[in-house]
Protein backbone atom coordinates (compact mmCIF):
# COMPACT_ATOMS: atom_id res chain seq x y z
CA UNK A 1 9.50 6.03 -42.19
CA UNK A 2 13.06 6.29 -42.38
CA UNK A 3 15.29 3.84 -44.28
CA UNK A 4 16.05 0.53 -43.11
CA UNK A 5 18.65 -0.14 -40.55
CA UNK A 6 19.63 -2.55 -37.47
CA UNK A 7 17.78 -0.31 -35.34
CA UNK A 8 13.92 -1.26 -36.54
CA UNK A 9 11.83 -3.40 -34.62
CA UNK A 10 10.15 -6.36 -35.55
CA UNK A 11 6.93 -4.35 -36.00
CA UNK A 12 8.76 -1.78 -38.25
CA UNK A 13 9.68 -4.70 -40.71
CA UNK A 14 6.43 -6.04 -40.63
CA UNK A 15 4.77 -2.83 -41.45
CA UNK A 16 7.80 -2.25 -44.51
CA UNK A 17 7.02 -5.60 -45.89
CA UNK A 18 2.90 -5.08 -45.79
CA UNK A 19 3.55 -1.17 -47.94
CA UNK A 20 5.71 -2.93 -50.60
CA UNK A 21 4.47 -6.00 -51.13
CA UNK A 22 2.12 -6.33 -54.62
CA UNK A 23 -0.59 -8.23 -55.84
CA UNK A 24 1.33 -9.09 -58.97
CA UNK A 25 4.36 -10.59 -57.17
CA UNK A 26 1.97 -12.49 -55.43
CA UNK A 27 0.37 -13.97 -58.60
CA UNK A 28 3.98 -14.54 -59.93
CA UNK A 29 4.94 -16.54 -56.62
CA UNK A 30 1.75 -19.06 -56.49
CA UNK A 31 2.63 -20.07 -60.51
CA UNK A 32 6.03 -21.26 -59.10
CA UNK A 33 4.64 -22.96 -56.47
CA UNK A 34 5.46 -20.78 -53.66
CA UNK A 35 2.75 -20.97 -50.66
CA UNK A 36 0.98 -17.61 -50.43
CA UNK A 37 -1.47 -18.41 -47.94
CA UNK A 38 0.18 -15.91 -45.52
CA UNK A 39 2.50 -14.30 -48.35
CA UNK A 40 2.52 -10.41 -49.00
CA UNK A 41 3.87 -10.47 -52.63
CA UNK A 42 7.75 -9.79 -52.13
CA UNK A 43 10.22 -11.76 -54.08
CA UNK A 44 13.79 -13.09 -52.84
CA UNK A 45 15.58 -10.38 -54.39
CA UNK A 46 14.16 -7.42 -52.61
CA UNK A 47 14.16 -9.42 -48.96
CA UNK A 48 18.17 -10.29 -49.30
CA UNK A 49 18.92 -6.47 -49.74
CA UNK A 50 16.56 -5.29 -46.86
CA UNK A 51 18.42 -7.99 -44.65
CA UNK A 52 21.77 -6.78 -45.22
CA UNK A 53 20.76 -3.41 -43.99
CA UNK A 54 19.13 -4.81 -40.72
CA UNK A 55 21.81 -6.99 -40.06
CA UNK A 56 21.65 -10.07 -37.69
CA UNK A 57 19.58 -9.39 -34.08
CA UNK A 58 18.27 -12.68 -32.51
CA UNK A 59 15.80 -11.35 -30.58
CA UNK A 60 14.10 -9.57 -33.58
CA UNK A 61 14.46 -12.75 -35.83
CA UNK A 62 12.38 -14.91 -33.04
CA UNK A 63 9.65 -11.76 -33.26
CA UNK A 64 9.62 -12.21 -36.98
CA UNK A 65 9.15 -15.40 -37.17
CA UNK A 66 5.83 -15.38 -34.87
CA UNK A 67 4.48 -12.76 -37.08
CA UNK A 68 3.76 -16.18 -39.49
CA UNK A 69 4.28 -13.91 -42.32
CA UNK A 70 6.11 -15.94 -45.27
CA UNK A 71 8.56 -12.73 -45.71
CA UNK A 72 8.53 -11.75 -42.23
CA UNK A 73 9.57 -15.41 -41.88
CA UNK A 74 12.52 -15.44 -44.21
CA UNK A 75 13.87 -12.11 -42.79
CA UNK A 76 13.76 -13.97 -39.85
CA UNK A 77 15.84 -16.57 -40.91
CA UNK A 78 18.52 -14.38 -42.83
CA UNK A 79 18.40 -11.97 -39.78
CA UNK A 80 19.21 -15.03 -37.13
CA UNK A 81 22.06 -14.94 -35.42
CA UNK A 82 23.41 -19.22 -35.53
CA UNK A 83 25.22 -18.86 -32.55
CA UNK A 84 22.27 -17.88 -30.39
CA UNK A 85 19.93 -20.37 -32.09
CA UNK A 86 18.69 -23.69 -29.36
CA UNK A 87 18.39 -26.39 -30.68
CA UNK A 88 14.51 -26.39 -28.92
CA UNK A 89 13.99 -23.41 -31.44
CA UNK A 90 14.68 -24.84 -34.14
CA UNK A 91 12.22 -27.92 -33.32
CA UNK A 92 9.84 -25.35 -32.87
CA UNK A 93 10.11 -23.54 -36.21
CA UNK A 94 10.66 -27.00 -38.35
CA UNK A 95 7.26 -27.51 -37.10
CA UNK A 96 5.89 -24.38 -38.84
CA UNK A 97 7.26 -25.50 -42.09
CA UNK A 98 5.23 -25.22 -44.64
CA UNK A 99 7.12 -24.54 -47.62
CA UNK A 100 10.18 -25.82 -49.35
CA UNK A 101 10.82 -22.41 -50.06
CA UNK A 102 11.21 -21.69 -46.03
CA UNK A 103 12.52 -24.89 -45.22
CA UNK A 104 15.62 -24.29 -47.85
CA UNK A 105 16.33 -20.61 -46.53
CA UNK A 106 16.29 -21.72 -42.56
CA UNK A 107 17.97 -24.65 -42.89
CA UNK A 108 20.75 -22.49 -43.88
CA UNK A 109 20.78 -21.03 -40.50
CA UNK A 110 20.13 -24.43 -38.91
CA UNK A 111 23.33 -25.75 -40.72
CA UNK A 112 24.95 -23.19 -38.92
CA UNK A 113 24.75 -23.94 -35.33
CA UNK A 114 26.85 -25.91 -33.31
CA UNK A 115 24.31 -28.97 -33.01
CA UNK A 116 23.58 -29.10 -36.84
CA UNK A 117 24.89 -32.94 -37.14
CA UNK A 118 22.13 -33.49 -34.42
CA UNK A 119 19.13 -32.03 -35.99
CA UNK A 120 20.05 -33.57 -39.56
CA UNK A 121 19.48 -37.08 -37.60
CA UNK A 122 16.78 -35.95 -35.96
CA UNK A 123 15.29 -34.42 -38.95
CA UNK A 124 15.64 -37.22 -41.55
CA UNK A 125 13.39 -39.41 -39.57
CA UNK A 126 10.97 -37.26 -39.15
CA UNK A 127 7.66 -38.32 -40.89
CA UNK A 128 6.59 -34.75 -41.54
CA UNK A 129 7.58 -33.99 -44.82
CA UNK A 130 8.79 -30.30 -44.42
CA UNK A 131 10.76 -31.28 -41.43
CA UNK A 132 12.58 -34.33 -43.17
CA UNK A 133 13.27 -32.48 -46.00
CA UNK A 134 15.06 -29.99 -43.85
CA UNK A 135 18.13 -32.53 -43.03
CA UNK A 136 18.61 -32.94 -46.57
CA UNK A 137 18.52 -29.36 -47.12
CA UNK A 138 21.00 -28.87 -43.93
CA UNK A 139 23.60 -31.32 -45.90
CA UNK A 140 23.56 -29.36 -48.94
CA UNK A 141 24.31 -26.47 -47.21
């Protein structure tokens, strides 16, 4: 496969993140609380890099983020593109929350749009804990 750049599908990310992933990063994620249920065992500091090479595509992030894959899921977010983001989408993926590990790195993109004030009010009263946690997130940002 050739290196990463801005012109690799959604599919070519996936199948990057599923070769380098390890069993050990995986152990060293669930002892800091980090939900591995659909986790391949790829920390932080090897997703930011691989971003930066793929640079933003909208399109690609919304194919990433159905994948349900916790990394494929966080390239998603630090792939979006904030000026392209609905506000329906991000409704939609504050539903999938399951982490505060994903709700902290997308509600950096959320805090981006346009309509951010809006979704911190909606958000905070929110009974689903994820999704309220995601406002507060969204004003530390």
């Amino acid at each position: 496969m050739t290196p990463p750049d801005s012109s690799w599908s959604a599919d070519d990310i996936v199948a990057h993140l599923r070769a380098i992933g390890t069993e050990a990063n995986l152990a060293g994620m669930a002892r800091f609380g980090i939900n591995t249920a659909s986790a391949l065992g790829i920390g932080n500091s090897d997703l930011r890099p691989l971003a930066r090479k793929l640079k933003k595509n909208h399109e690609r992030s919304l194919l990433l983020w159905e994948s349900g894959i916790r990394e494929a899921r966080l390239m998603a977010a630090f792939t979006g593109e904030p000026k392209k983001v609905g506000i329906n989408q991000c409704r939609r993926w504050a539903a999938d929350f399951d982490s505060w590990e994903i709700v902290d790195t997308v509600a950096d993109l959320f805090a981006e749009t346009p309509f951010w004030r809006d979704l911190i009010d909606e958000f905070a009263e929110d009974e689903r804990e994820f999704v309220r946690r995601t406002a507060f997130a969204m004003l530390a940002w």
